[in-house]
Protein backbone atom coordinates (compact mmCIF):
# COMPACT_ATOMS: atom_id res chain seq x y z
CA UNK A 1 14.09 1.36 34.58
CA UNK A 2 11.05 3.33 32.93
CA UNK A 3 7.79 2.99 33.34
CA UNK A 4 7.75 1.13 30.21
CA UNK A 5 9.90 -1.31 31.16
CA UNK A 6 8.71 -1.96 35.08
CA UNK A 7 6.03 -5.27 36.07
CA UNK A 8 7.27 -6.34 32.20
CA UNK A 9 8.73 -9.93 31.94
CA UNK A 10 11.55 -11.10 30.13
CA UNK A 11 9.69 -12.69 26.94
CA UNK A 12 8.97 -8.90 25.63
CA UNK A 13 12.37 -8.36 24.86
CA UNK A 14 12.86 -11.75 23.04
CA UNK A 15 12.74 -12.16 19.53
CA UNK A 16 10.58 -14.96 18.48
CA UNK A 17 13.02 -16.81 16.04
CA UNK A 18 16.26 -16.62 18.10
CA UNK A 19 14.86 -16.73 20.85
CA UNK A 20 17.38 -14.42 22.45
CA UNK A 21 16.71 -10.86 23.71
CA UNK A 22 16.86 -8.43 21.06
CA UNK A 23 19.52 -6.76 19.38
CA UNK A 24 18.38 -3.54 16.54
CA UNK A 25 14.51 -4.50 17.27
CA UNK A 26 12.60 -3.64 14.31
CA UNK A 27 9.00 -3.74 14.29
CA UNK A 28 6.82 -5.34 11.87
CA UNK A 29 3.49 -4.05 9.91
CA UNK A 30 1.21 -6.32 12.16
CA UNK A 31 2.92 -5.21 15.59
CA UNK A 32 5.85 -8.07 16.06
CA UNK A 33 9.28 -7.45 17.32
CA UNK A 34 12.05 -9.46 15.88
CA UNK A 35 15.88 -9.14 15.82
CA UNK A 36 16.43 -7.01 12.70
CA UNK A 37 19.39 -9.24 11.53
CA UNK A 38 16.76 -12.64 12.24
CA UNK A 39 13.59 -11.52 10.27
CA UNK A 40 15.87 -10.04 7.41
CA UNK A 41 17.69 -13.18 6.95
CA UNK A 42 13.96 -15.40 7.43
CA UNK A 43 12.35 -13.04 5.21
CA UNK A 44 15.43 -13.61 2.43
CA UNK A 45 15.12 -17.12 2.42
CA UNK A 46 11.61 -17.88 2.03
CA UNK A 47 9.28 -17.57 -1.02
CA UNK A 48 7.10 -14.84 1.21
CA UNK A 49 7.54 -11.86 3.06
CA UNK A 50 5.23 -14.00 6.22
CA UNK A 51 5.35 -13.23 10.16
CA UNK A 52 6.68 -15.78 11.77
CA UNK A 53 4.14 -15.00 14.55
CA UNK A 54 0.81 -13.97 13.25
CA UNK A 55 1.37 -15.62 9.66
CA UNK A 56 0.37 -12.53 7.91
CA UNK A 57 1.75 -12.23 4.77
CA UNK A 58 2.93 -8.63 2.85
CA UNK A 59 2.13 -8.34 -0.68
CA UNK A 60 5.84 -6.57 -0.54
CA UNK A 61 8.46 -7.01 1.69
CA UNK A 62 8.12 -4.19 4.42
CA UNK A 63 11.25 -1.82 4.63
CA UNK A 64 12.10 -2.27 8.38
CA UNK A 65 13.70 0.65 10.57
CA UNK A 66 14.94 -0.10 13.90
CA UNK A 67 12.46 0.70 16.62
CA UNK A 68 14.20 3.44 18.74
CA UNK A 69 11.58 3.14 21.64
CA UNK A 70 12.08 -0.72 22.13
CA UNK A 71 15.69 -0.10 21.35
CA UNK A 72 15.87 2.00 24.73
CA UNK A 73 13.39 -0.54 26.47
CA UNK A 74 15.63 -3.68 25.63
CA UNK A 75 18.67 -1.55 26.75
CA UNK A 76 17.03 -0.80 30.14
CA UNK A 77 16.04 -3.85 30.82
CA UNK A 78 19.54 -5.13 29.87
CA UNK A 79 21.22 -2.43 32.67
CA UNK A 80 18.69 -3.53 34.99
CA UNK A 81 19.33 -7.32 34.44
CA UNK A 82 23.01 -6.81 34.92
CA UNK A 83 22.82 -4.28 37.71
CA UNK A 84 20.57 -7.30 39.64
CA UNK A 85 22.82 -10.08 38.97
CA UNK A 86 26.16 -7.41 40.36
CA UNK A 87 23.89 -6.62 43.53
CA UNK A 88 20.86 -8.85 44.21
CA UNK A 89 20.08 -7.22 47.40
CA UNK A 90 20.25 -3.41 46.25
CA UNK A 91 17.73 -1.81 46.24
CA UNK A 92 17.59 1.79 44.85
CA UNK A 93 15.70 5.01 46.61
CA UNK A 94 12.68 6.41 45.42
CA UNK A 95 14.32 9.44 44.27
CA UNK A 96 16.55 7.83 42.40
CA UNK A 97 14.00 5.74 40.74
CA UNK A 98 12.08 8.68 39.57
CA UNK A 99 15.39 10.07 38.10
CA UNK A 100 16.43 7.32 36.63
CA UNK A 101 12.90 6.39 34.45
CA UNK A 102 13.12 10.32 33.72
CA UNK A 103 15.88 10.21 32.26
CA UNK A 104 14.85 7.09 30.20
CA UNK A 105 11.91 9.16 29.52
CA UNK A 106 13.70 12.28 28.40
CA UNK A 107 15.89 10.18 25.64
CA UNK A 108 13.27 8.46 24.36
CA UNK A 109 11.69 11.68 23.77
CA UNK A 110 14.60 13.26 22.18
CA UNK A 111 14.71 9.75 19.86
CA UNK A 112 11.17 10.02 18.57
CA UNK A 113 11.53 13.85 17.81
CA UNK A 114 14.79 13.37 15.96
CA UNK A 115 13.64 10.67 13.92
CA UNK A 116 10.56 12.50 13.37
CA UNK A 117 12.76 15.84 12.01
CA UNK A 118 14.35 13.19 9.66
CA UNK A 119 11.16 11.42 7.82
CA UNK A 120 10.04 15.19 7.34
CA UNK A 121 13.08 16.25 6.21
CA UNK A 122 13.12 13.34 3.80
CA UNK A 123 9.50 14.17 2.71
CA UNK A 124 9.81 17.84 2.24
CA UNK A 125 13.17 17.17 0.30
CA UNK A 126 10.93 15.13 -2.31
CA UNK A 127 7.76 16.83 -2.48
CA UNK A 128 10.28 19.66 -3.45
CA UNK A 129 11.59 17.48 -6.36
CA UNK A 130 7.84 15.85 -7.43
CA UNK A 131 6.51 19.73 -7.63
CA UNK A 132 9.56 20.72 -9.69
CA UNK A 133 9.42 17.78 -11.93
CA UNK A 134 5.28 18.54 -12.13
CA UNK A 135 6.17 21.88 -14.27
CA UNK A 136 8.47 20.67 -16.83
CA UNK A 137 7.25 17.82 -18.83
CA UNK A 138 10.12 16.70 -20.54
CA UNK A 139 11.95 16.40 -17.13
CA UNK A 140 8.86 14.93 -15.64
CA UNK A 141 8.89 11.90 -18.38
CA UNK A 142 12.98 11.54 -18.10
CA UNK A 143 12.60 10.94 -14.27
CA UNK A 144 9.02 9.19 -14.08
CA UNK A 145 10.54 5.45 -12.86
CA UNK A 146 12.54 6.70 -9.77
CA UNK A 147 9.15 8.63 -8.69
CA UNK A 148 6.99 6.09 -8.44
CA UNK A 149 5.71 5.75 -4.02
CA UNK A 150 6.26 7.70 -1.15
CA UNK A 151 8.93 6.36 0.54
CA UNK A 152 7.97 4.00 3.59
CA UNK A 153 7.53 6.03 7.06
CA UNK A 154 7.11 4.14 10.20
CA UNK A 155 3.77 3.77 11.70
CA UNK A 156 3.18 6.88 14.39
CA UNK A 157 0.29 5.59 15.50
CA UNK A 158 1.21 3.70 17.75
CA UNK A 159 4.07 5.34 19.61
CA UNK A 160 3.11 7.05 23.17
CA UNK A 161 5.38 9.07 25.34
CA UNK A 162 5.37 8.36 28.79
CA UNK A 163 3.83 11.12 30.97
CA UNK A 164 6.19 13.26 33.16
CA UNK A 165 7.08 17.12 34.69
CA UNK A 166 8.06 18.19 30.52
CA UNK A 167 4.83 16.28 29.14
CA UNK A 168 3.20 19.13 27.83
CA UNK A 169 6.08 20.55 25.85
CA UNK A 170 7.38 17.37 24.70
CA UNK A 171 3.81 15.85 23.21
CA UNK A 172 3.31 19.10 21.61
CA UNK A 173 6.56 18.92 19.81
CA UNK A 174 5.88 15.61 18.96
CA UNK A 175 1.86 16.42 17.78
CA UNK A 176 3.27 19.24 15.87
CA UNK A 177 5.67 17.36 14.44
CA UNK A 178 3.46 14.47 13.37
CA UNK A 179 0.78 16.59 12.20
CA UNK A 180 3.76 18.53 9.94
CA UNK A 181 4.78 14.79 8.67
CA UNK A 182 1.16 13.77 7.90
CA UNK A 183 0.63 17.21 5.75
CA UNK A 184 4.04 16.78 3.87
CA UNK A 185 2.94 13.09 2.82
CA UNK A 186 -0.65 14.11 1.51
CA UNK A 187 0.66 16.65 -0.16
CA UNK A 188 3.60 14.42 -1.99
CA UNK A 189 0.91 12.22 -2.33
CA UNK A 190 -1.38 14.73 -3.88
CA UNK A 191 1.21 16.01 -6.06
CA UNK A 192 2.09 12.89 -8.04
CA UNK A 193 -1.26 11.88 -8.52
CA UNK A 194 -1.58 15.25 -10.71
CA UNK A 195 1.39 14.01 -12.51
CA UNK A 196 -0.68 10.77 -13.25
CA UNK A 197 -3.51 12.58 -14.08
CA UNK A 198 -1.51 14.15 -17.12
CA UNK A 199 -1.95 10.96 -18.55
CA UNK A 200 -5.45 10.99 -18.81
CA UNK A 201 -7.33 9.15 -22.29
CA UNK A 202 -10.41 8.88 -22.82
CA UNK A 203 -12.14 5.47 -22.52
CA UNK A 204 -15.40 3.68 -23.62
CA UNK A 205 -16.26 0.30 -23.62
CA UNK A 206 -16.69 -1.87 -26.58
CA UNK A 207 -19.82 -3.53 -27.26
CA UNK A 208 -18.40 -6.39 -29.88
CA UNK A 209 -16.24 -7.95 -26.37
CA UNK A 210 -19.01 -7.98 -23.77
CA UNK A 211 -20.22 -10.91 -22.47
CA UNK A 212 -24.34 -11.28 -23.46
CA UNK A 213 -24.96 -10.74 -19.74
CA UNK A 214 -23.85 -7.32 -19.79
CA UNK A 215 -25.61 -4.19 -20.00
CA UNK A 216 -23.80 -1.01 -21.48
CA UNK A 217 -24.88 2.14 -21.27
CA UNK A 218 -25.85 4.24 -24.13
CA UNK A 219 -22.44 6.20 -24.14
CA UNK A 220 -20.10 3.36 -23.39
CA UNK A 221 -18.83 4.83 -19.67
CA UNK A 222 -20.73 1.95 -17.41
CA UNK A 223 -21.57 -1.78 -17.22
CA UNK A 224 -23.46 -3.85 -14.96
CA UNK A 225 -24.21 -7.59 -15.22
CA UNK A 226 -28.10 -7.92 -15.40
CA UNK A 227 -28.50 -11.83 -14.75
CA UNK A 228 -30.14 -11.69 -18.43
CA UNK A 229 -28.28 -13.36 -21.28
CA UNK A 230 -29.13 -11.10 -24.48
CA UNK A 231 -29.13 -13.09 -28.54
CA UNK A 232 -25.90 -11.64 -29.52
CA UNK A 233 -23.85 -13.31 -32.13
CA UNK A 234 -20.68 -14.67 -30.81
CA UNK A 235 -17.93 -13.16 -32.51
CA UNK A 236 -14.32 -13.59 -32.08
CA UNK A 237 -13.50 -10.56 -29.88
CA UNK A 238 -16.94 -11.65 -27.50
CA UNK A 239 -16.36 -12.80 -24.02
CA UNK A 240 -18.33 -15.92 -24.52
CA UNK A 241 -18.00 -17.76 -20.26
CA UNK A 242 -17.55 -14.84 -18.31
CA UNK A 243 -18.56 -11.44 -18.14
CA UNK A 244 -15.95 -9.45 -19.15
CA UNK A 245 -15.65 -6.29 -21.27
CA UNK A 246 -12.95 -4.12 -23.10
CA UNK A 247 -12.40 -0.90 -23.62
CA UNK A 248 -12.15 0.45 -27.66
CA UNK A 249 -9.32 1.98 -27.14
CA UNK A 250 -5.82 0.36 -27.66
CA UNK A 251 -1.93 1.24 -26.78
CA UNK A 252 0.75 0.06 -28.04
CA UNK A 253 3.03 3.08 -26.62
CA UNK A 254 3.72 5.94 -23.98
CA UNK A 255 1.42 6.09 -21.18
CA UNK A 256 -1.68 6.28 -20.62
CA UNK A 257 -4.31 6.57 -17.43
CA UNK A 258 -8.01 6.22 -16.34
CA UNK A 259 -10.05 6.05 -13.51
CA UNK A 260 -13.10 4.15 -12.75
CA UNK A 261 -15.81 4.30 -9.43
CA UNK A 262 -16.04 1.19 -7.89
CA UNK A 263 -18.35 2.65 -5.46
CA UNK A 264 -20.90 0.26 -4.05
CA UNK A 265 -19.71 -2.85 -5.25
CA UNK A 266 -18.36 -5.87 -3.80
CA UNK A 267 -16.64 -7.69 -6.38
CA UNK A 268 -14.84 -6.50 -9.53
CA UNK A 269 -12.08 -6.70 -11.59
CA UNK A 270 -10.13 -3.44 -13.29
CA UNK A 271 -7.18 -3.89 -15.63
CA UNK A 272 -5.05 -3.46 -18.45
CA UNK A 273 -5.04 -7.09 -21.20
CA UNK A 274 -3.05 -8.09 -24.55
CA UNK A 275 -5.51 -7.83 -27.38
CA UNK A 276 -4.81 -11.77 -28.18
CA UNK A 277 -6.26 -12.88 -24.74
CA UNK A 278 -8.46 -15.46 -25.22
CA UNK A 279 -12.09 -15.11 -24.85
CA UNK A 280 -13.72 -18.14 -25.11
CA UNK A 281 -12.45 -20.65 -22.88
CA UNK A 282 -11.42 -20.79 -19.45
CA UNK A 283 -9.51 -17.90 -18.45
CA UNK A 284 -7.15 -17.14 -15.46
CA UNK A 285 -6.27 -13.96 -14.67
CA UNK A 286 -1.65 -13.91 -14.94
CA UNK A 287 0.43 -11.64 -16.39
CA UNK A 288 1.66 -14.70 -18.13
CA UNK A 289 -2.47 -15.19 -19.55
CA UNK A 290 -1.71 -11.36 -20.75
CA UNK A 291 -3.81 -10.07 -17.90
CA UNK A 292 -2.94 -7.96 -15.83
CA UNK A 293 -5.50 -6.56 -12.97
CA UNK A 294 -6.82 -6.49 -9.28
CA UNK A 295 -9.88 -7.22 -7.73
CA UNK A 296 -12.64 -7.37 -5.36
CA UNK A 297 -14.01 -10.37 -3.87
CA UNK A 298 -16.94 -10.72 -1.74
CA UNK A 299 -16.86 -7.23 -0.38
CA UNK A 300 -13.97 -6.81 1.51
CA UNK A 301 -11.04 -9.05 -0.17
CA UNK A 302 -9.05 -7.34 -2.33
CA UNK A 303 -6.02 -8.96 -4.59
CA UNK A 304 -4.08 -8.93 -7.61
CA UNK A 305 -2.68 -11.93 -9.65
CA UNK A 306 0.69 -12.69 -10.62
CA UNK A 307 1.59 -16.18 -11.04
CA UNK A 308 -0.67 -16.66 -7.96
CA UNK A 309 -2.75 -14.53 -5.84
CA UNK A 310 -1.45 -11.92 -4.27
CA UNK A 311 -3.73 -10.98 -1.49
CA UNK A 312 -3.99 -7.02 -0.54
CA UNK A 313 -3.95 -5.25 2.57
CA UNK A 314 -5.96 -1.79 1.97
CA UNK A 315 -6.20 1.25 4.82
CA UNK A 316 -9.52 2.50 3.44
CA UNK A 317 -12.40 1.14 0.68
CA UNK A 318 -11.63 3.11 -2.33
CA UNK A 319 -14.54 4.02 -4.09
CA UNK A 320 -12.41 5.45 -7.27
CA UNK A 321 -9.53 3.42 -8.63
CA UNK A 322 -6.91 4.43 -11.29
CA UNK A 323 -5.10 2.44 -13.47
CA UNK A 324 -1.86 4.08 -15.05
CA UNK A 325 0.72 2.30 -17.67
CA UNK A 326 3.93 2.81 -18.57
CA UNK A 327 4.03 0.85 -21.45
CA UNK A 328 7.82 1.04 -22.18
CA UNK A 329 8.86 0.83 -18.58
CA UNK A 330 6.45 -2.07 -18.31
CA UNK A 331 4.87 -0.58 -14.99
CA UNK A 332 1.20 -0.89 -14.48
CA UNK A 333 -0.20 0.67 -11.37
CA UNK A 334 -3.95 0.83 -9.54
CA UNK A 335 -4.56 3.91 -7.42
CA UNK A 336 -7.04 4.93 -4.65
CA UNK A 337 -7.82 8.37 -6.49
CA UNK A 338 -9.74 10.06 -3.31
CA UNK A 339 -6.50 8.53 -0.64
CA UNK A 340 -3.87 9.38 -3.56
CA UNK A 341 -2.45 6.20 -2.42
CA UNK A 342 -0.92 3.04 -4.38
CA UNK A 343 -3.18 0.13 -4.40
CA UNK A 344 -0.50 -2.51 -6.23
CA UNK A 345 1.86 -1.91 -9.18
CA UNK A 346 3.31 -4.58 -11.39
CA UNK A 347 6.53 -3.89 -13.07
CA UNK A 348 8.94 -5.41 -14.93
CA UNK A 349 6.27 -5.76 -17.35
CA UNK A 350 7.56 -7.28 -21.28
CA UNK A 351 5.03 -5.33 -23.87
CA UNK A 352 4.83 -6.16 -27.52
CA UNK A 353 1.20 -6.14 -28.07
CA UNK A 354 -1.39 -3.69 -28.47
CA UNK A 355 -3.01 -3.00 -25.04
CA UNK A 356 -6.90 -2.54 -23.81
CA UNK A 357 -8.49 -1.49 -20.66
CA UNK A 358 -10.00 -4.19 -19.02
CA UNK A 359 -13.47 -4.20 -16.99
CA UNK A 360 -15.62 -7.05 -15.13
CA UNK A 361 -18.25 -5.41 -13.10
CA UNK A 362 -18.57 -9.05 -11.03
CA UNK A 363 -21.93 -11.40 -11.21
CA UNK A 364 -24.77 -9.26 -10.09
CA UNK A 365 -25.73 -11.24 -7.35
CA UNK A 366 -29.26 -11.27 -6.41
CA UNK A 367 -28.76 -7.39 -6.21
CA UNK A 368 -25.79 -6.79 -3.74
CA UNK A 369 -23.35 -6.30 -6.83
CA UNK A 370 -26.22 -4.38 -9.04
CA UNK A 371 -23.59 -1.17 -9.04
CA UNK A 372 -22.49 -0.35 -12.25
CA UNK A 373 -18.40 0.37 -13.19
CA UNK A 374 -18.18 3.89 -14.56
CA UNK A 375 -15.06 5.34 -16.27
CA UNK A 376 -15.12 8.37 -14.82
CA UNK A 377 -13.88 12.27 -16.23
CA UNK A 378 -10.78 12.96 -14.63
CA UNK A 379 -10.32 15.95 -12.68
CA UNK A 380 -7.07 17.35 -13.47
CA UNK A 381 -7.87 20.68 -11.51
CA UNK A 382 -5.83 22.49 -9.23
């Protein structure tokens, strides 16, 4: 057996719902090992895509791959279960010990570098296709909706090779290789945020909807809640219970995009709503309510509301989000602008109204939420 595999007991290699060792491991987000078949089939028929082991839940279900390291650990440990039970009293030489775990070695090598060569293969294949698509418009619109993520890549983070005579040219290959894959990803990344970006309108906020709380600035780009209620009269399209604001602007068609800092805050709420929300009474935040948005709460809890909270798990704190919509594809989608990375999209969206960007810079506080929301230029640059 490997190194990987030797002093290791038999519960590693079992998979937590069958209870039997593992057959096609795949790995989840959070670190678990189940039988691929097993968490595929739990995942299917429950309500959410939940560990069995750590509870976590994913927003989305995670696209699994099978796990070629613990693949090759399970089937050593299978060899060296039946070669033990066909000759309990064997016991193999040194040197063939050390030939036998580099060999192990050597093919789990080879596995991580091929499936390496095929995720950047994948990649380069469409950050070809987003670049093409980014020069011709027409093209660009037609094949928006089958563009929308990078596809899932497995988590390289934590894969090690084991150390042996060919460790310095294999950890190279693999570095290089890694380093190639993280490069082709920013740059898809990169790429379709531009094409977002085309999308740009300009935004301000409207006075007549913000809640008396609120203060504006001078050229409708920012809002703050100043613990002050101002006299304002209460008219229909006011906010009256909680301090919310629109944007003047309203679609009814195409697409449109905007981007807001978020910087320094640790609640808020960003969004696009139907023009006949109500404003007056108790509101909750559903696409169903015509609302729909994601949040901050208490400074490090971020979520988005469908017909119940959806709670999300971010890499980094963006301090710039954009929203995009697709208002005939019914697709609205938030965006860390500075990662170039997806925050949460809804689709499957029904539109017949006339929509406005949304904006709740969160209660102020005692000052730890005094940070303004800005709508921010976007920078559409090269």
């Amino acid at each position: 057996m490997s190194s990987a595999c030797s002093g290791t007991s038999e519960h590693h290699f079992l998979c937590s719902i069958c209870l039997e060792v593992l057959t096609d491991p795949v790995t989840t987000p959070c670190g678990h090992n189940f039988c691929k078949t097993c968490i595929s089939t739990h995942w299917d028929t429950s309500t959410t895509s939940r560990c069995p082991v750590c509870n976590q839940v994913f927003s989305t279900k995670p696209q699994l791959k099978v796990n070629i390291m613990m693949r090759e650990m399970v089937s050593q440990f299978r060899r060296e279960s039946e070669r033990k039970a066909a000759a309990p009293g064997e016991v193999l030489c040194d040197v063939c010990t050390r030939t036998k775990q580099q060999e192990a070695e050597e093919r789990e090598a080879e596995g991580l570098i091929k499936e390496l060569e095929e995720e950047i293969f994948e990649l380069m294949k469409r950050s070809s296709e987003v670049e093409q698509l980014s020069h011709s418009e027409d093209h660009l619109l037609q094949h928006f909706c089958s563009l929308k993520a990078p596809p899932a890549t497995k988590d390289w983070t934590e894969v090690m090779v084991h150390p042996s005579s060919y460790e310095g040219t294999v950890l190279r290959a693999v570095a290089q290789l890694e380093d190639t894959l993280s490069d082709e990803m920013m740059k898809m990344k990169m790429l379709e945020m531009k094409r977002l970006q085309q999308f740009a309108v300009d935004v301000t906020l409207d006075p007549l909807t913000a809640n008396p709380y609120l203060v504006l600035s001078d050229d409708g780009k920012q809002v703050y809640d100043s613990d002050v209620k101002k006299k304002l009269p209460d008219n229909p399209k006011r906010f009256s219970n909680y301090i919310n604001v629109l944007g003047k602007q309203n679609f009814s068609s195409g697409r449109f995009y905007f981007e807001v800092q978020v910087k320094g805050k640790t609640d808020w709420d960003l969004g696009v709503v139907k023009e006949s929300i109500n404003r007056k009474g108790k509101i909750t935040l559903t696409p169903k309510n015509g609302y729909w948005t994601v949040a901050l709460r208490d400074g490090n809890v971020y979520e988005s509301y469908e017909d119940h909270s959806v709670i999300l798990h971010l890499k980094r704190v963006p301090e710039k989000v954009g929203v995009f919509v697709d208002y005939e594809e019914g697709v609205v989608s938030f965006y860390d602008v500075d990662a170039a990375a997806l925050i949460y999209s809804f689709t499957h969206c029904c539109f017949t109204h006339n929509l406005h960007p949304f904006f709740s810079p969160g209660l102020n506080y005692g000052g730890k939420n005094s940070a303004p929301l800005i709508i921010c230029p976007v920078n559409q640059s090269e």
